[in-house]
N, C-alpha and C. Protein backbone atom coordinates (compact mmCIF):
# COMPACT_ATOMS: atom_id res chain seq x y z
N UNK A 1 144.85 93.13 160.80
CA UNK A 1 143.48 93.55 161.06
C UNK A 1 142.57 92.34 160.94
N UNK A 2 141.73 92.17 161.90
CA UNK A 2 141.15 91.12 161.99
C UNK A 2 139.57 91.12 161.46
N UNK A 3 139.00 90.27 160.26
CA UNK A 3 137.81 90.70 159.74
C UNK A 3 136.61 90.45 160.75
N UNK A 4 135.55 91.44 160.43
CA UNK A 4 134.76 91.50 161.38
C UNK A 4 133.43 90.42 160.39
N UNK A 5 132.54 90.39 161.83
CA UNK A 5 131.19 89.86 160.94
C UNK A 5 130.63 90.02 159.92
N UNK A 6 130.19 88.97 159.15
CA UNK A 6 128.98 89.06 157.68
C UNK A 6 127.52 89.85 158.00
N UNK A 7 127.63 90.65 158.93
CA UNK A 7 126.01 90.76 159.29
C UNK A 7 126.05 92.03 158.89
N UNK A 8 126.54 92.96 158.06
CA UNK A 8 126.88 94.16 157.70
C UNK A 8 127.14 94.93 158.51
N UNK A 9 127.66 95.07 159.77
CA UNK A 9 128.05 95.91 160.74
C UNK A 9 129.64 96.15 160.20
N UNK A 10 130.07 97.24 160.47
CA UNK A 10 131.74 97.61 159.84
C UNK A 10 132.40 97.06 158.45
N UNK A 11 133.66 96.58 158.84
CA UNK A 11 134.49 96.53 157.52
C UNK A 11 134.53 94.80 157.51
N UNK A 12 134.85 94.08 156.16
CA UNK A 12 135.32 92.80 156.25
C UNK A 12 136.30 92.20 155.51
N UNK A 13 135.95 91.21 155.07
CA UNK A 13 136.07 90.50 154.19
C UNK A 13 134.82 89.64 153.51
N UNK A 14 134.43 89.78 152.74
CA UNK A 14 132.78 88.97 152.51
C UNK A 14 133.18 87.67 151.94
N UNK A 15 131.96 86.78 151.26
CA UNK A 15 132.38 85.61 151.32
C UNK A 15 132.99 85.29 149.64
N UNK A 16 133.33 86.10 149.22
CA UNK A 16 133.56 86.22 147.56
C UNK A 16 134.66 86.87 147.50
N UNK A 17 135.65 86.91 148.74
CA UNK A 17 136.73 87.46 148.99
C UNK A 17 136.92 89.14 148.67
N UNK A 18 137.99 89.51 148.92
CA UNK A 18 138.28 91.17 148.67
C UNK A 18 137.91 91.87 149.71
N UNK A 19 138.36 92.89 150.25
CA UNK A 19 137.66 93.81 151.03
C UNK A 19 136.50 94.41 150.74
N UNK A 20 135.70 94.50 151.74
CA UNK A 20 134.18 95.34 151.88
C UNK A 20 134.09 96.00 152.71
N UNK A 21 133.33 97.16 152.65
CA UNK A 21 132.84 98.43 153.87
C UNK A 21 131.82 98.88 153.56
N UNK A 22 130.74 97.99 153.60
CA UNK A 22 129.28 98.41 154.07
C UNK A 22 128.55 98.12 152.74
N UNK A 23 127.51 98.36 152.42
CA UNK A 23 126.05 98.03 152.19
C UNK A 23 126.58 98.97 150.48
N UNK A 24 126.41 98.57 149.60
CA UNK A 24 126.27 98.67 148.50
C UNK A 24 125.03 99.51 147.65
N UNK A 25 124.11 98.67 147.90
CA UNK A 25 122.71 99.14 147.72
C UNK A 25 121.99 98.13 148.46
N UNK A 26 120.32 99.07 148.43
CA UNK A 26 119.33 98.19 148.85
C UNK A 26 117.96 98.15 147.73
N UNK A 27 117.73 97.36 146.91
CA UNK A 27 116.56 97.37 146.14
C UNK A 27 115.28 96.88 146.13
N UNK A 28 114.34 97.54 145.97
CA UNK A 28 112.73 96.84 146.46
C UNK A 28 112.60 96.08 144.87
N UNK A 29 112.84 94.66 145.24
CA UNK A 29 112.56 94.34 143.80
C UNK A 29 111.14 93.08 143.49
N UNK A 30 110.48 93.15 144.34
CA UNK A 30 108.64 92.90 144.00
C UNK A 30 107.84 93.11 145.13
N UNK A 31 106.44 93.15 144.84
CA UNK A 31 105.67 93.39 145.72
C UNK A 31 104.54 92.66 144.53
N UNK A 32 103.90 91.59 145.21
CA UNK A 32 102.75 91.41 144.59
C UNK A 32 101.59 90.50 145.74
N UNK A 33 100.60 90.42 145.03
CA UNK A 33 99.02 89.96 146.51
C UNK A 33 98.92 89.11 146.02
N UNK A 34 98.21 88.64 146.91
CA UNK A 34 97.43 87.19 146.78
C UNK A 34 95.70 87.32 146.23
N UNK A 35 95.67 88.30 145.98
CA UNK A 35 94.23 88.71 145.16
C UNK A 35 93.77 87.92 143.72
N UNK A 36 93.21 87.46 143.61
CA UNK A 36 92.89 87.05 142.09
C UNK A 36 92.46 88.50 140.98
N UNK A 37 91.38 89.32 142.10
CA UNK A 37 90.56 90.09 141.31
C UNK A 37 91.52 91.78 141.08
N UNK A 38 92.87 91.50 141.21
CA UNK A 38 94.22 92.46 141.47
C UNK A 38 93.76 93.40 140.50
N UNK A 39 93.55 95.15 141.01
CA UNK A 39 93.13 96.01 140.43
C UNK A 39 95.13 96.72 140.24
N UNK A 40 95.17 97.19 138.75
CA UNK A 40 96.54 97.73 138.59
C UNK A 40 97.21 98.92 139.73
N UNK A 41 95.87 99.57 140.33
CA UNK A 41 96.09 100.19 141.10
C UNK A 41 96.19 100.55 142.69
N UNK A 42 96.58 98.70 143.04
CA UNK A 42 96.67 97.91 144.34
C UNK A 42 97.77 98.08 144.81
N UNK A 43 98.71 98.15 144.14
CA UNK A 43 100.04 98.42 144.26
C UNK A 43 100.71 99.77 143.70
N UNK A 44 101.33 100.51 144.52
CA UNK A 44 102.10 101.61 143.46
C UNK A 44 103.96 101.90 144.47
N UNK A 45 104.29 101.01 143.39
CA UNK A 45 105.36 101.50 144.21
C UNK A 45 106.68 101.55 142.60
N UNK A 46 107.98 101.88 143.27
CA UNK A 46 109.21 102.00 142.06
C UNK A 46 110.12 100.83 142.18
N UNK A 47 109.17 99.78 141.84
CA UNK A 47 110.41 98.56 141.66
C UNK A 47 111.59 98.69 141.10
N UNK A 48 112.26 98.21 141.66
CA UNK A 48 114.04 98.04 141.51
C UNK A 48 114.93 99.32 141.81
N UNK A 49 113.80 99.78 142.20
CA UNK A 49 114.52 101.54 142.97
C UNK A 49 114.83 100.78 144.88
N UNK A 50 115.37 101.98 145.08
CA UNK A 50 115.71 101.78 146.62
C UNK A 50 114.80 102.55 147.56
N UNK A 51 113.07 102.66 146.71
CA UNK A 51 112.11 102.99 147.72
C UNK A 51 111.91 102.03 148.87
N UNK A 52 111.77 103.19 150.04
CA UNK A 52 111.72 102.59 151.05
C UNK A 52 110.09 103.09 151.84
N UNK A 53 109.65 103.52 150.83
CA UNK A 53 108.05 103.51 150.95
C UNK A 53 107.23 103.22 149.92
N UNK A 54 105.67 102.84 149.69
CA UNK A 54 105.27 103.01 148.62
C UNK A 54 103.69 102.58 149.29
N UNK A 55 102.79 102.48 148.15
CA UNK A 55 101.32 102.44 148.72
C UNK A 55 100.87 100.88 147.96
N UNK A 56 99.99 100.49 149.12
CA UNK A 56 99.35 99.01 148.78
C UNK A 56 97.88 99.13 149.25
N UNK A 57 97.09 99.03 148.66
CA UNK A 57 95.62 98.97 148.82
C UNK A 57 95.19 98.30 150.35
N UNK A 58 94.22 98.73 151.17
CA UNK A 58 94.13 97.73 152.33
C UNK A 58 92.60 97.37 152.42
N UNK A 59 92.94 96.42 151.37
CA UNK A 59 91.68 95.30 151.13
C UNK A 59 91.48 94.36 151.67
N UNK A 60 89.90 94.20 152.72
CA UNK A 60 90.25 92.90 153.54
C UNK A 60 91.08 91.50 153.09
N UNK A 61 91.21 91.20 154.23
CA UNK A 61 91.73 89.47 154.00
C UNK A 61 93.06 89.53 152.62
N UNK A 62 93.67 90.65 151.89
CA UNK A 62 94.70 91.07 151.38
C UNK A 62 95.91 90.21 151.74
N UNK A 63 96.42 89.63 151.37
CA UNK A 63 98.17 89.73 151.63
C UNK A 63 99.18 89.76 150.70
N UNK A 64 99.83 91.03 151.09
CA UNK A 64 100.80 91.25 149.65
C UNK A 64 102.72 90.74 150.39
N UNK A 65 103.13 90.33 149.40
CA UNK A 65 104.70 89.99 149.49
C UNK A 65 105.54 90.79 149.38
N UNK A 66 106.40 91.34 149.72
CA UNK A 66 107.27 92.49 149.66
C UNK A 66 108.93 91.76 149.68
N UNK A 67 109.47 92.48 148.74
CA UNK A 67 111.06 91.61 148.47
C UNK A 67 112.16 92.40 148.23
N UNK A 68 112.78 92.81 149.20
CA UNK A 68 114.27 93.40 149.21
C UNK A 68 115.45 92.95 148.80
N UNK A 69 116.16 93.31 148.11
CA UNK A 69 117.73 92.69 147.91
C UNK A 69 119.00 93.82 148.75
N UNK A 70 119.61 93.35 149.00
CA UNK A 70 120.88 93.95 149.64
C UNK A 70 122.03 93.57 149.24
N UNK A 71 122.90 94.24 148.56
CA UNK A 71 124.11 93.96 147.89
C UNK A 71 125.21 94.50 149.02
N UNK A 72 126.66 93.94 149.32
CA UNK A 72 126.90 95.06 149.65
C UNK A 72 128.31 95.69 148.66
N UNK A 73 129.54 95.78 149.32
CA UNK A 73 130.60 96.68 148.12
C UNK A 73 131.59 95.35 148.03
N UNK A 74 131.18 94.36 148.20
CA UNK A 74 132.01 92.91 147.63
C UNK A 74 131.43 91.83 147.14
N UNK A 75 130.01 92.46 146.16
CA UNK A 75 128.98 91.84 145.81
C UNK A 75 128.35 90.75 146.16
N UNK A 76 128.31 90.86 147.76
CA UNK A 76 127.99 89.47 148.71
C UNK A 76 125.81 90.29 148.57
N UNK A 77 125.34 89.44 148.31
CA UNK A 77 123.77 89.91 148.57
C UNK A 77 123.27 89.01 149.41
N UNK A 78 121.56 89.60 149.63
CA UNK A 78 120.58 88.97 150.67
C UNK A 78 119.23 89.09 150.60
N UNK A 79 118.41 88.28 150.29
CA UNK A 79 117.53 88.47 149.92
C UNK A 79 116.31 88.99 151.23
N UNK A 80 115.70 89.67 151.33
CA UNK A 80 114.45 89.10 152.44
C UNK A 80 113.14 89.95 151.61
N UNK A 81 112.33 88.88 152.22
CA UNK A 81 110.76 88.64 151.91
C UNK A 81 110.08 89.43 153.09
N UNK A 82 108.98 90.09 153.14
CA UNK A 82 108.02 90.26 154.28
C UNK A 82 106.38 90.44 153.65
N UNK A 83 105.66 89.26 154.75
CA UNK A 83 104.52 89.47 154.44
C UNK A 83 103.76 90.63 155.11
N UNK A 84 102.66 91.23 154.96
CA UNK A 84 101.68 92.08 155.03
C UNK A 84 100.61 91.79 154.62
N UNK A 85 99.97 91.86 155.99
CA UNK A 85 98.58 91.22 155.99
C UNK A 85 97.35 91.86 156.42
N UNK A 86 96.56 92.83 155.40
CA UNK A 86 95.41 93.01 156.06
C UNK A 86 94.62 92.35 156.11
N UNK A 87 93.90 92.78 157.94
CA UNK A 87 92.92 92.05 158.79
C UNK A 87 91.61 92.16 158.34
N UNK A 88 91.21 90.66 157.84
CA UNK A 88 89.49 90.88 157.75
C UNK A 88 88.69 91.79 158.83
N UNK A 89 88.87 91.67 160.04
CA UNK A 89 87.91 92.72 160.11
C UNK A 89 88.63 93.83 160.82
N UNK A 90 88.19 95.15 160.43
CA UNK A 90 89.33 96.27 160.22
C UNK A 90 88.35 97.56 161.17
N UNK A 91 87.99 96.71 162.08
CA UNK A 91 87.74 97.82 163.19
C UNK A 91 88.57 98.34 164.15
N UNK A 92 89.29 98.11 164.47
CA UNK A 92 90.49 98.18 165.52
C UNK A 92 91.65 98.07 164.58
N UNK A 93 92.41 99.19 164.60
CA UNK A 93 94.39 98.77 163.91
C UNK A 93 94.72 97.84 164.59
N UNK A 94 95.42 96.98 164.04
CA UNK A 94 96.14 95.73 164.38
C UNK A 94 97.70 96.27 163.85
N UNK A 95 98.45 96.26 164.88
CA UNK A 95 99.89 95.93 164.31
C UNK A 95 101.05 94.96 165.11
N UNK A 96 101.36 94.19 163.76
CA UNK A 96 101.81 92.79 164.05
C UNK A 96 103.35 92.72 163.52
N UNK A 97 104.52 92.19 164.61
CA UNK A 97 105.78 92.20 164.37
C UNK A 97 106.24 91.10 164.35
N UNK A 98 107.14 90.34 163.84
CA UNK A 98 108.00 89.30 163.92
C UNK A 98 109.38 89.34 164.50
N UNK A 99 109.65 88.61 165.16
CA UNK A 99 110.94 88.59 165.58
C UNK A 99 112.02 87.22 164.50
């Protein structure tokens, strides 16, 4: 059997050897702004849970960091970051994607 890709699609071999089949967990493990004047209640979400929603204040000119981990079942992980940025001026929705 021939191992398939690291990109979590099917079964493998990961890079810490042993067999793997799929995604382990996924954990939201920070979210914090670039605010100085950061009210406790800017952020509400369940860090280190595997929420995959939560609420962030949308205060102009705002940008908060958001940080996922992905383990999968051959304890190979991955980190990713995404910024979120609310728009100073907030007359029109703006929605903005990265490739």
């Amino acid at each position: 059997m021939a191992a398939e890709s690291q990109n979590g699609s099917g079964a493998g071999f990961g890079k810490r050897g042993g067999y793997r089949s799929g995604i382990a967990s996924v954990l939201l493990t920070s979210i914090s702004s670039n605010a100085s004047d950061r009210d406790p209640n800017d952020i509400e979400a369940e860090i280190g849970s595997a929420a995959a929603s939560f609420r962030l204040r949308a205060k102009k000119s705002r940008v908060y960091t958001i940080t996922y981990i992905a383990t999968d079942k051959a304890v190979n992980q991955t980190v990713r970051t995404i910024a979120v940025t609310v728009p100073h001026d907030q007359s029109e929705p703006q929605f903005h994607t990265e490739e």
